[in-house]
N, C-alpha and C. Protein backbone atom coordinates (compact mmCIF):
# COMPACT_ATOMS: atom_id res chain seq x y z
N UNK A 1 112.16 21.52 70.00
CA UNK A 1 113.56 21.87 70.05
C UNK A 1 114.30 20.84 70.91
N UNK A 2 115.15 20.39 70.50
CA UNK A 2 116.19 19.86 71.03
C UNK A 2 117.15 20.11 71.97
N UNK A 3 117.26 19.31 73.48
CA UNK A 3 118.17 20.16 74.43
C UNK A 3 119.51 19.47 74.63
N UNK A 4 120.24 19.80 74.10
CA UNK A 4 121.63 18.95 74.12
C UNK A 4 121.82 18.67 75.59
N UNK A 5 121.30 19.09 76.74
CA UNK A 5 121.83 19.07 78.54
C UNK A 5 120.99 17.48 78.48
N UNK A 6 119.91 17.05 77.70
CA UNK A 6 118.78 16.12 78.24
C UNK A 6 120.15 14.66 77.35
N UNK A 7 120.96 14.94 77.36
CA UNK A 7 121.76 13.78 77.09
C UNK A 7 123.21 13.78 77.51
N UNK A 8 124.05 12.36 77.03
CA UNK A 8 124.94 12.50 77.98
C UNK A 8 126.38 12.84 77.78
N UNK A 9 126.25 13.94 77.56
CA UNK A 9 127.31 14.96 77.06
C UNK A 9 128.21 14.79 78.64
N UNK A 10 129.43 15.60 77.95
CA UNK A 10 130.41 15.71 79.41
C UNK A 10 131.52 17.13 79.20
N UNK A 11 131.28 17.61 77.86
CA UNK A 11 131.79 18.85 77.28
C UNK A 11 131.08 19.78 76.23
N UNK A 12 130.85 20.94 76.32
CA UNK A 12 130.43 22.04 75.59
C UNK A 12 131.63 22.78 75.23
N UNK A 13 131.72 22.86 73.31
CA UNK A 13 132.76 24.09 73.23
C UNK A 13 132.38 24.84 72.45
N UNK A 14 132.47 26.11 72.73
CA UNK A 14 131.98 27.14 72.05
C UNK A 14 133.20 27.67 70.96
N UNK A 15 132.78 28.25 69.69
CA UNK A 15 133.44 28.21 68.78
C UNK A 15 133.91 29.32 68.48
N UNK A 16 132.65 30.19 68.61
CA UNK A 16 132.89 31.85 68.29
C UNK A 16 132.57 32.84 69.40
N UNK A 17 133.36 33.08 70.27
CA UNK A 17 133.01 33.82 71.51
C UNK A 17 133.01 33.13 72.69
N UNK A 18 132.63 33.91 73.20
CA UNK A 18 132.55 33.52 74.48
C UNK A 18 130.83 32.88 74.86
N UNK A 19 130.74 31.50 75.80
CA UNK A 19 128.98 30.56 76.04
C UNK A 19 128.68 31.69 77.16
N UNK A 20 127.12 32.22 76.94
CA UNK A 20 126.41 32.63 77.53
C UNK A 20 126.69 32.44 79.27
N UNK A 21 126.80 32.95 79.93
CA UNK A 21 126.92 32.44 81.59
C UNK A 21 125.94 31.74 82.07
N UNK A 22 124.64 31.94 81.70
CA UNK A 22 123.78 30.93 82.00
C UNK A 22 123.66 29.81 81.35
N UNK A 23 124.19 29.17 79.97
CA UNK A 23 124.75 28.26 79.78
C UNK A 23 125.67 27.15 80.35
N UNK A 24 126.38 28.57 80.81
CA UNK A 24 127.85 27.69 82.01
C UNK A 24 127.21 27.11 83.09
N UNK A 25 126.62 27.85 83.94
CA UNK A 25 126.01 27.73 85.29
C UNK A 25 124.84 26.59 85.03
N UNK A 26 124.00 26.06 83.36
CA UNK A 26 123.28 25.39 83.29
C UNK A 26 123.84 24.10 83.39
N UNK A 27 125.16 24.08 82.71
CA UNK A 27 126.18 22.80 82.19
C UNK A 27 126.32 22.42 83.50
N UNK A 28 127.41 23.23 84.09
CA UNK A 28 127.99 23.33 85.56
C UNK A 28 127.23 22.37 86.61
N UNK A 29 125.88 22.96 86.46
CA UNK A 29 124.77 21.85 87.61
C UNK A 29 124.79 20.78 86.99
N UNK A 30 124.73 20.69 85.72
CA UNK A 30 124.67 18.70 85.42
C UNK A 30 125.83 18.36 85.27
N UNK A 31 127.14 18.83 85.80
CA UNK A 31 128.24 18.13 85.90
C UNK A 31 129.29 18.04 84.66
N UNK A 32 128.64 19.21 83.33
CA UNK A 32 129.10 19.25 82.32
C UNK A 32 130.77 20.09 82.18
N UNK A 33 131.15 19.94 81.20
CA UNK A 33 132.51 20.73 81.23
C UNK A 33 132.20 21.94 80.53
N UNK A 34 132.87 23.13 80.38
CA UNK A 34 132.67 24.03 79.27
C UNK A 34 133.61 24.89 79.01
N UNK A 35 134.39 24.55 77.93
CA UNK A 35 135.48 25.41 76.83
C UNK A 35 135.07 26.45 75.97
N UNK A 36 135.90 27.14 75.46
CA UNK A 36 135.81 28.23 74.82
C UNK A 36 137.14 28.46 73.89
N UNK A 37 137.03 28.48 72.40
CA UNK A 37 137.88 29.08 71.72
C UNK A 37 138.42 30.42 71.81
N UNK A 38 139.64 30.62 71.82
CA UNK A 38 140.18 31.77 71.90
C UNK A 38 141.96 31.77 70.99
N UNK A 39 141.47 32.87 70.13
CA UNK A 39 142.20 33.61 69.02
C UNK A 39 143.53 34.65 69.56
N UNK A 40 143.01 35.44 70.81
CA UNK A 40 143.66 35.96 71.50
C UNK A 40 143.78 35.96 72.91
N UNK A 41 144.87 36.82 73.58
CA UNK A 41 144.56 36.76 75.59
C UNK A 41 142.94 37.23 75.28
N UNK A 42 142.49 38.47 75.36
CA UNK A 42 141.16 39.10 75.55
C UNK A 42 140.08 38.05 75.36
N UNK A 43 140.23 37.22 74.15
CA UNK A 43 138.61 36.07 74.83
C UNK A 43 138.86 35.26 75.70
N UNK A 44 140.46 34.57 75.63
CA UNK A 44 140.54 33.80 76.56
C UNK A 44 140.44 34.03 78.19
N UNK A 45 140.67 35.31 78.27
CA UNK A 45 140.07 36.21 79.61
C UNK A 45 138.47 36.21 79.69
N UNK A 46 137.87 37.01 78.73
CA UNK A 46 136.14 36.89 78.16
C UNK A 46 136.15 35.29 79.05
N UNK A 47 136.27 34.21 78.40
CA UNK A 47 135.84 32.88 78.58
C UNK A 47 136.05 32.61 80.23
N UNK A 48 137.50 33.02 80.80
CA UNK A 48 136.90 32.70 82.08
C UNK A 48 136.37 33.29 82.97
N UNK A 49 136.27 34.75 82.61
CA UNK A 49 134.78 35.56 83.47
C UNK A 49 133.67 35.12 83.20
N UNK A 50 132.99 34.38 81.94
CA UNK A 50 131.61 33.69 82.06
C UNK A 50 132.12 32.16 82.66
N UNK A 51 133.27 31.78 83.14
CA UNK A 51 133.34 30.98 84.26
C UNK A 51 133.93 29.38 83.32
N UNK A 52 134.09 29.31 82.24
CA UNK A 52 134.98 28.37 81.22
C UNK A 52 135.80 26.99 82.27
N UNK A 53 135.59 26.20 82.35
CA UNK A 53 137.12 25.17 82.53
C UNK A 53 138.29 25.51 82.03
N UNK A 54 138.22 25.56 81.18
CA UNK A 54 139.44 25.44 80.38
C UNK A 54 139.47 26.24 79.11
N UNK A 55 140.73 26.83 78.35
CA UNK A 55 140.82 27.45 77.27
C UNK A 55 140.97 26.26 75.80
N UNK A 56 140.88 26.88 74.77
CA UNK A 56 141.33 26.45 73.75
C UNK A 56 141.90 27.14 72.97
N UNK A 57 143.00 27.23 73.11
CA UNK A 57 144.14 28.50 72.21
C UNK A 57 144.31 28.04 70.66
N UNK A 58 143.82 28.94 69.50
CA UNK A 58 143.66 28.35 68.29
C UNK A 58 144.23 29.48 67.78
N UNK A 59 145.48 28.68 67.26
CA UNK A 59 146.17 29.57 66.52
C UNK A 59 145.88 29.82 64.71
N UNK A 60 146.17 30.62 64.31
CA UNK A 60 145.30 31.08 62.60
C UNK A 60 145.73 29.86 61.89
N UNK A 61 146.13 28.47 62.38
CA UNK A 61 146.56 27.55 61.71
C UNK A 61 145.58 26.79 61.49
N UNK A 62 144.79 27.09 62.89
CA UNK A 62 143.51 26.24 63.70
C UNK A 62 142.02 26.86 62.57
N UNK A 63 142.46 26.02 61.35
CA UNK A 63 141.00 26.62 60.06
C UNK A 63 141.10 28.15 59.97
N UNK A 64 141.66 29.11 60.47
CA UNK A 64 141.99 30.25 60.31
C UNK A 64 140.73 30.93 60.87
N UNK A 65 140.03 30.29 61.38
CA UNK A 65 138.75 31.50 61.70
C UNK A 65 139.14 32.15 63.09
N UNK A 66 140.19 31.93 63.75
CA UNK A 66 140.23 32.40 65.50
C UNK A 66 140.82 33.53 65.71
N UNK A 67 141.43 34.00 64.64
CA UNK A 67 142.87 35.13 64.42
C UNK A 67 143.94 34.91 63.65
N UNK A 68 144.74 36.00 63.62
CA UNK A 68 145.86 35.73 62.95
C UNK A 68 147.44 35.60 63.31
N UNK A 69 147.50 35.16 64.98
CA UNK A 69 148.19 35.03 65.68
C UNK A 69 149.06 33.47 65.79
N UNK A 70 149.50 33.32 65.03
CA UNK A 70 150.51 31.83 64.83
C UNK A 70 150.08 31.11 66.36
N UNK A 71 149.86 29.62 66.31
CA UNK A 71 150.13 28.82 67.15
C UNK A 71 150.97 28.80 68.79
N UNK A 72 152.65 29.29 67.52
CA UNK A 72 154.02 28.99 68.33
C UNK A 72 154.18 30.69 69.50
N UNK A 73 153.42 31.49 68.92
CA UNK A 73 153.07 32.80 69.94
C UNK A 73 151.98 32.95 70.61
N UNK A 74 151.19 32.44 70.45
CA UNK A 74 149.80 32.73 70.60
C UNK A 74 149.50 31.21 72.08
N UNK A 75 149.93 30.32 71.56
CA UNK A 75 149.77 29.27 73.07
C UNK A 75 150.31 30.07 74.40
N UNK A 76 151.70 30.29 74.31
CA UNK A 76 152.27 30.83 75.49
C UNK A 76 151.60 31.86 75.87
N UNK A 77 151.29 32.65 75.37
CA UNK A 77 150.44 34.04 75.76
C UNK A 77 149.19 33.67 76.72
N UNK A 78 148.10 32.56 76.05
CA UNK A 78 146.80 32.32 76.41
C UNK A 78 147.64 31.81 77.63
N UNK A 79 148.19 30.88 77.77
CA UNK A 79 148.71 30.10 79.02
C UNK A 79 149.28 30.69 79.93
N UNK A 80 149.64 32.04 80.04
CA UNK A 80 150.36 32.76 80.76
C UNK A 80 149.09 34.26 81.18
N UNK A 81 148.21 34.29 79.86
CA UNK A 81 147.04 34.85 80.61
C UNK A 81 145.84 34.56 81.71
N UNK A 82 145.74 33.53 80.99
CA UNK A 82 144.75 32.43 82.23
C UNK A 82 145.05 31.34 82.95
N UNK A 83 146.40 31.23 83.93
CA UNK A 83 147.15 30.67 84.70
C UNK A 83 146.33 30.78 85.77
N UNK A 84 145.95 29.48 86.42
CA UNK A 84 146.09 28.57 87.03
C UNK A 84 145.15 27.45 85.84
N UNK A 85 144.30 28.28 85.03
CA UNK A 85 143.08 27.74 84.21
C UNK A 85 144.03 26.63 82.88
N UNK A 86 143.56 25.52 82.64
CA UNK A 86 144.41 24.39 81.79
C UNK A 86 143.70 25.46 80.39
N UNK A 87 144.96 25.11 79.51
CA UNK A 87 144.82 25.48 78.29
C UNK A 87 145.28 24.37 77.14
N UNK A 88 144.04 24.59 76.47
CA UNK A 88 144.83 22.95 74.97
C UNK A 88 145.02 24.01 74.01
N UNK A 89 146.23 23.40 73.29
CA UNK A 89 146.77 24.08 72.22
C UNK A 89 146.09 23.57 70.85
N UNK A 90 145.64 24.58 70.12
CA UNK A 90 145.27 24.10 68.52
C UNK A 90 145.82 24.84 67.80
N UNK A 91 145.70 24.00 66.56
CA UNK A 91 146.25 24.80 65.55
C UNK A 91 147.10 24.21 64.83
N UNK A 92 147.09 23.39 63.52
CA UNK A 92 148.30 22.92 63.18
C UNK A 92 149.00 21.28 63.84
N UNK A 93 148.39 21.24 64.93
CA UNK A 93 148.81 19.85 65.15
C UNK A 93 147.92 18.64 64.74
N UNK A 94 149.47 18.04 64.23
CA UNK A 94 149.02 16.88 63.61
C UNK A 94 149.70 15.43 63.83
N UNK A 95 151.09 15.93 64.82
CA UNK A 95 151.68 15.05 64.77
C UNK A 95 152.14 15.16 66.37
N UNK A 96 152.81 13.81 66.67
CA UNK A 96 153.60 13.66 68.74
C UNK A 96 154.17 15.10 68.35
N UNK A 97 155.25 15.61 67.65
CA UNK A 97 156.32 16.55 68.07
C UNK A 97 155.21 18.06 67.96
N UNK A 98 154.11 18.10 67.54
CA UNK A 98 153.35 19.30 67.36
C UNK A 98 152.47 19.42 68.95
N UNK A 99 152.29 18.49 69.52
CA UNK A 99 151.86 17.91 70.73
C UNK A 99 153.10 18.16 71.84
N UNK A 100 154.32 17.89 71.29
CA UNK A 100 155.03 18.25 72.22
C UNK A 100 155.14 19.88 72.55
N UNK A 101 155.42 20.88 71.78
CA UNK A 101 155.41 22.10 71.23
C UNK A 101 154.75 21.91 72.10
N UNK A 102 153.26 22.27 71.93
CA UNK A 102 152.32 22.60 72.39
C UNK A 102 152.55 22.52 74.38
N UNK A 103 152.85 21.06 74.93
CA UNK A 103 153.02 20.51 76.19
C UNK A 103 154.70 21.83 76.69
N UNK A 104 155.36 21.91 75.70
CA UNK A 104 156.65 22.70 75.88
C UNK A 104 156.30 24.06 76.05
N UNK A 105 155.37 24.87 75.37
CA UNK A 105 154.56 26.18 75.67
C UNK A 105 153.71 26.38 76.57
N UNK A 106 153.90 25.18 77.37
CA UNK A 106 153.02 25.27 78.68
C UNK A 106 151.50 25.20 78.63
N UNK A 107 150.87 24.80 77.47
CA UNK A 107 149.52 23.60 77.16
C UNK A 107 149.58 22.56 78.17
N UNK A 108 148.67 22.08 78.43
CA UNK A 108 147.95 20.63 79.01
C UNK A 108 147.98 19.37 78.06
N UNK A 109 147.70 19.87 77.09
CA UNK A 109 147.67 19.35 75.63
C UNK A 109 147.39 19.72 74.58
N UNK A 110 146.61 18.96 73.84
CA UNK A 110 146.01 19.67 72.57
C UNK A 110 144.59 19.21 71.87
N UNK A 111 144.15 19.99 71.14
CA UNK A 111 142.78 20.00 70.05
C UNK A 111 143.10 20.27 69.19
N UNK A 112 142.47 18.72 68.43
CA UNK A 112 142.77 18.54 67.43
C UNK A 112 141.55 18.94 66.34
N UNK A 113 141.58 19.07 65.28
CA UNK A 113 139.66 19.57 64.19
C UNK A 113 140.51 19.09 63.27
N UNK A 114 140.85 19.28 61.97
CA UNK A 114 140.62 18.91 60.90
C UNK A 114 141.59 17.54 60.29
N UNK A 115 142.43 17.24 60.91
CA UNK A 115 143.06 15.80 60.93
C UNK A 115 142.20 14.71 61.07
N UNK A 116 141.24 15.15 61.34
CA UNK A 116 140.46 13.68 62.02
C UNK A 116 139.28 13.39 60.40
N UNK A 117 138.83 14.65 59.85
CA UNK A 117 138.32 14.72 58.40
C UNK A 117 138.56 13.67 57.47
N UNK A 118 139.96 13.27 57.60
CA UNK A 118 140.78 11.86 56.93
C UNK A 118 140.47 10.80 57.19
N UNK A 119 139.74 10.65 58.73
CA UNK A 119 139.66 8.88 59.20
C UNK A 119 138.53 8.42 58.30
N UNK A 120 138.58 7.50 58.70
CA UNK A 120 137.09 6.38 58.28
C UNK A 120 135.87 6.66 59.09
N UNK A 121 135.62 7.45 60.07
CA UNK A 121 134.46 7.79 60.88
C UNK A 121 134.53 8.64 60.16
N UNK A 122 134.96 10.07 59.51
CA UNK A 122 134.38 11.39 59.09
C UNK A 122 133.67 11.17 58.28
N UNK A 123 132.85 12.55 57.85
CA UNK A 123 131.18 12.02 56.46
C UNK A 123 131.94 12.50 55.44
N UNK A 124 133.54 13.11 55.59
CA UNK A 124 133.82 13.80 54.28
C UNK A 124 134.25 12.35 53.15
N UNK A 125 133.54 12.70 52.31
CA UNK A 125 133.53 11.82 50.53
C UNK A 125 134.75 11.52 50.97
N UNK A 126 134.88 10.21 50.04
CA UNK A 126 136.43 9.55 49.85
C UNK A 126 137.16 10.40 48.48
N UNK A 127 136.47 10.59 47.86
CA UNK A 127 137.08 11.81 46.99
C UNK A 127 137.60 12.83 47.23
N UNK A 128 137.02 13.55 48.19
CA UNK A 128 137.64 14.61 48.85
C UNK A 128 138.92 14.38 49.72
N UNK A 129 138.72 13.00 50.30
CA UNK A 129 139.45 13.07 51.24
C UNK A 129 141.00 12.55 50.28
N UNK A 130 140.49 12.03 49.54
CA UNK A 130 141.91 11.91 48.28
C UNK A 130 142.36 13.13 48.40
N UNK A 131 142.03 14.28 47.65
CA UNK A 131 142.79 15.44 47.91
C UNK A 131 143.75 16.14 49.11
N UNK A 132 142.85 15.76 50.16
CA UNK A 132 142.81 16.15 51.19
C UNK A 132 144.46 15.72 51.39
N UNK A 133 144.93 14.02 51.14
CA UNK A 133 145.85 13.23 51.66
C UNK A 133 146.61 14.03 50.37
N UNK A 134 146.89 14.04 49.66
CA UNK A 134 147.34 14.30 48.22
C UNK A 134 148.25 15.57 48.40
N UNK A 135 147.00 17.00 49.66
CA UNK A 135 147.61 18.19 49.18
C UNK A 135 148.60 18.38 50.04
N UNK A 136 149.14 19.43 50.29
CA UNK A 136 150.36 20.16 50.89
C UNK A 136 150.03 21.08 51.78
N UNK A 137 151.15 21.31 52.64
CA UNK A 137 150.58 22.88 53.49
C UNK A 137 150.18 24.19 52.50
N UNK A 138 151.14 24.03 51.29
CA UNK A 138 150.54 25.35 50.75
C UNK A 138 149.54 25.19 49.60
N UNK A 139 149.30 24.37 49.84
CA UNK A 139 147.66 24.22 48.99
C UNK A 139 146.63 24.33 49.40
N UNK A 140 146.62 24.96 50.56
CA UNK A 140 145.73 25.58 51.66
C UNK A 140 145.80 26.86 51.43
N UNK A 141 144.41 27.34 51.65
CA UNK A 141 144.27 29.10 51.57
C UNK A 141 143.20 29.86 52.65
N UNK A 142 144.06 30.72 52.77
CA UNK A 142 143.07 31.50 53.94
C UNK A 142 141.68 32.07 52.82
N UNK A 143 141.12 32.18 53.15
CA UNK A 143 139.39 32.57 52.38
C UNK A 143 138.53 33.18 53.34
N UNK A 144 137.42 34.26 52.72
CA UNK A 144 136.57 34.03 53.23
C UNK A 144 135.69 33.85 52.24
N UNK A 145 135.91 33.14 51.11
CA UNK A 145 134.96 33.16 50.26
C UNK A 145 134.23 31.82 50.76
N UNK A 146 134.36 31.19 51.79
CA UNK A 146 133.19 29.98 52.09
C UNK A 146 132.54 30.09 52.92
N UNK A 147 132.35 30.74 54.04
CA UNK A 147 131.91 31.42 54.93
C UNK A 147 131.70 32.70 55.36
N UNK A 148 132.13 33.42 54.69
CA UNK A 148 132.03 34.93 55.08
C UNK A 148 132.74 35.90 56.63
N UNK A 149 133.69 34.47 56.94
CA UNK A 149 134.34 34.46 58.22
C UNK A 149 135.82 33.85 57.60
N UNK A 150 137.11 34.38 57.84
CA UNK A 150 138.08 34.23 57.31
C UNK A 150 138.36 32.23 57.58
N UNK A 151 138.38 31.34 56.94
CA UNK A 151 138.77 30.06 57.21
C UNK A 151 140.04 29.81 56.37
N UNK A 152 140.37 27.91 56.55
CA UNK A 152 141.78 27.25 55.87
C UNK A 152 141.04 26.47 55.07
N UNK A 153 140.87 26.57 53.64
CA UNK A 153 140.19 25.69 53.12
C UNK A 153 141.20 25.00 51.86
N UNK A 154 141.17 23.55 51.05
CA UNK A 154 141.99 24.01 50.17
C UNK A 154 141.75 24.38 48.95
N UNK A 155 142.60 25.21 48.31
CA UNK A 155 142.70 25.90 46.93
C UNK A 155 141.51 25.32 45.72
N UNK A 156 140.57 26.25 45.25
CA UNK A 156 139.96 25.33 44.39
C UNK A 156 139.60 26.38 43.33
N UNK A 157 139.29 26.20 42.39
CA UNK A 157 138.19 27.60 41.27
C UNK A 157 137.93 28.17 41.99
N UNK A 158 136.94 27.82 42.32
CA UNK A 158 136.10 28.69 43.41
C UNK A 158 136.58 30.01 44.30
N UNK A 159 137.63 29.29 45.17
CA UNK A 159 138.20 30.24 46.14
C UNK A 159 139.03 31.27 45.05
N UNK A 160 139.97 30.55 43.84
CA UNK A 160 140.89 31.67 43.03
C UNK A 160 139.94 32.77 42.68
N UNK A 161 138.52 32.37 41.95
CA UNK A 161 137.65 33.41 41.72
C UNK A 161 137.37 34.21 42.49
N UNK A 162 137.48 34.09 43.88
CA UNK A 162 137.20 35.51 44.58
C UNK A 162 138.43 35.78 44.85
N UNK A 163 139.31 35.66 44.66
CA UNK A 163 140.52 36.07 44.78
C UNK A 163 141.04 37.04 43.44
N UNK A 164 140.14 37.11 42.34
CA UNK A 164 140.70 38.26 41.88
C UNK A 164 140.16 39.73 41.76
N UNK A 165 140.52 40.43 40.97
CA UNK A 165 140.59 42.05 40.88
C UNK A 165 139.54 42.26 41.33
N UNK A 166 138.31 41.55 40.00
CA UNK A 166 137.37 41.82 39.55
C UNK A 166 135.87 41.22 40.65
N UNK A 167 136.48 40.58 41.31
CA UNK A 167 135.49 39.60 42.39
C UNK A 167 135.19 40.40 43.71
N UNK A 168 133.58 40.60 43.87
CA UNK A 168 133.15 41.46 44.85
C UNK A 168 133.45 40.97 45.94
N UNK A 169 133.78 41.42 47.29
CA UNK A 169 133.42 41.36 48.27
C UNK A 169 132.73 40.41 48.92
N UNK A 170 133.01 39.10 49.38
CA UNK A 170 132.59 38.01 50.11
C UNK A 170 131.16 38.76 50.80
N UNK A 171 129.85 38.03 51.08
CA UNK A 171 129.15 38.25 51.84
C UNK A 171 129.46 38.06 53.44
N UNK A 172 128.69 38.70 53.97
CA UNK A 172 128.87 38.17 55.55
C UNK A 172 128.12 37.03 55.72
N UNK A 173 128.39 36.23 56.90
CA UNK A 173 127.92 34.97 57.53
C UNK A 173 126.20 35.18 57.94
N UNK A 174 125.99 34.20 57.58
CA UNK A 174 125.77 33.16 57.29
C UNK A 174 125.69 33.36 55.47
N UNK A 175 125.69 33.97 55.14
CA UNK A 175 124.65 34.23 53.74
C UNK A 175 125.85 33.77 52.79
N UNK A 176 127.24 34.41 52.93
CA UNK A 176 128.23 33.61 51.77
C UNK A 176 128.25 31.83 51.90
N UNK A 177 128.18 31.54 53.28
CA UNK A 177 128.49 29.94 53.19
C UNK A 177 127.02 29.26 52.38
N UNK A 178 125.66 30.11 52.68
CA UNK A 178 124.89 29.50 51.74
C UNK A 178 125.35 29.63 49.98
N UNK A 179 125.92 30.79 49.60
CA UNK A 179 126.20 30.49 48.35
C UNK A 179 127.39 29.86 48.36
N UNK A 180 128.51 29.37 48.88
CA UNK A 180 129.24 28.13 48.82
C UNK A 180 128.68 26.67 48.58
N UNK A 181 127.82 26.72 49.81
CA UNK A 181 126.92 25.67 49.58
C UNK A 181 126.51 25.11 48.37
N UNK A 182 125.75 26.26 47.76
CA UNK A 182 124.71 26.36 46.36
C UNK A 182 126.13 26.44 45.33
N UNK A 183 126.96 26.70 45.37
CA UNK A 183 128.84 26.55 44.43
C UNK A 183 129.14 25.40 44.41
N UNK A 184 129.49 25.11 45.89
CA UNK A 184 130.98 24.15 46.22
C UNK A 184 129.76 22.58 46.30
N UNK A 185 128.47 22.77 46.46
CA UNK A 185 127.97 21.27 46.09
C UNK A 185 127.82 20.79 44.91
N UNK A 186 127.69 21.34 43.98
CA UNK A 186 127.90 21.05 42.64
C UNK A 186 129.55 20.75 42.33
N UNK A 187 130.31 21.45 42.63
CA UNK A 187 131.56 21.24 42.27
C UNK A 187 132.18 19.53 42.97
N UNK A 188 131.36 19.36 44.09
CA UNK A 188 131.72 17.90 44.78
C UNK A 188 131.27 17.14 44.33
N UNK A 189 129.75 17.24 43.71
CA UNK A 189 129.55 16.25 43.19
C UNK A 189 130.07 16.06 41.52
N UNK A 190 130.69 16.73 41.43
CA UNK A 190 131.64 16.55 40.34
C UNK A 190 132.70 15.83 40.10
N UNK A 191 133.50 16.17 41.27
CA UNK A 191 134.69 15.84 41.90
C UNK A 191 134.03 14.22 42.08
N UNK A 192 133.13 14.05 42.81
CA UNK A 192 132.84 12.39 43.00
C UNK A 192 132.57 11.80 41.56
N UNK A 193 132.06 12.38 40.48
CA UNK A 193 131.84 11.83 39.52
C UNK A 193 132.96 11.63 38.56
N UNK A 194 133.99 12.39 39.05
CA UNK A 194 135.58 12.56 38.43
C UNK A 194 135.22 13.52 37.36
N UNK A 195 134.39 14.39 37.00
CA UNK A 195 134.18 15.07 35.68
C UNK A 195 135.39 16.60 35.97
N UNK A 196 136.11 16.31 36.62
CA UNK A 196 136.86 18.09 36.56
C UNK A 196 137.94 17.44 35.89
């Protein structure tokens, strides 16, 4: 097994919940940092009783898995719950004036996730990432048909099919993102072959 502490990390962020306290207190001795996503005040509280640096306020813009609490309400709140503690704003920013927002709601700054999918370092296909540049804000859809955890993914067959009448009930996590997987990899390598 692999120990992420035996290298030279300088931040841990936890995605779903709140990091174990003995995690913190493990980081903590090697000088590590450690964040915590938070959807609402209540984890962002959770996060700094297991002893957190800092928050990460992710608003349902932020891939939709954190809550359903907008960005532009949801920063000020975390920042006004865990005061004196720095909070970065996510969610939706993509640009200086979304950064400013964020610095204006009383953020430190911000975290950024799926903007960066576009550069030339990400592994996502250049095909995909065509779309990606191509689509719109509302060509994005909340789902949980890829994970079994509500996300922002964009619009495809796939997702419309569970979106109707007749379409069961998303599995829970982990087990729907494996049948995404076993779906949505065939459908990419499609998409790379241009056959849709």
């Amino acid at each position: 097994m692999i120990d992420m502490m035996e290298h030279p990390i300088r931040l841990i962020v936890n995605a779903l919940g709140s990091p174990p306290r003995s995690l913190v207190e493990r980081a903590h001795a090697k000088g590590i940092k450690i964040s915590a996503m938070a959807g609402a005040e209540k984890h962002a509280i959770r996060h700094i009783e297991v002893g957190c640096d800092f928050v990460i306020a992710g608003g349902t813009e932020a891939g939709g898995h954190t809550g359903t609490t907008t960005s532009m309400v949801l920063w000020p709140r975390i920042v006004d719950a865990v005061t004196p503690l720095p909070v970065l704003g996510a969610g939706g920013v993509g640009r200086g004036r979304q950064l400013a927002a964020a610095l204006a709601l009383g953020c430190e700054g911000a975290w950024c996730g799926s903007i960066w999918l576009k550069t030339k370092q990400s592994e996502v296909i250049p095909e995909i990432k065509e779309k990606m540049f191509a689509a719109g804000s509302e060509d994005a859809v909340l789902t949980r048909s890829v994970t079994g955890k509500s996300c922002r993914t964009l619009r495809c067959a796939f997702t419309d099919a569970w979106e109707t009448e007749s379409a069961p009930e998303p599995l829970g996590a982990p087990l729907q993102g494996l049948l995404w997987w076993s779906q949505g990899r065939t459908r990419v390598e499609r998409v790379r072959a241009k056959e849709f």
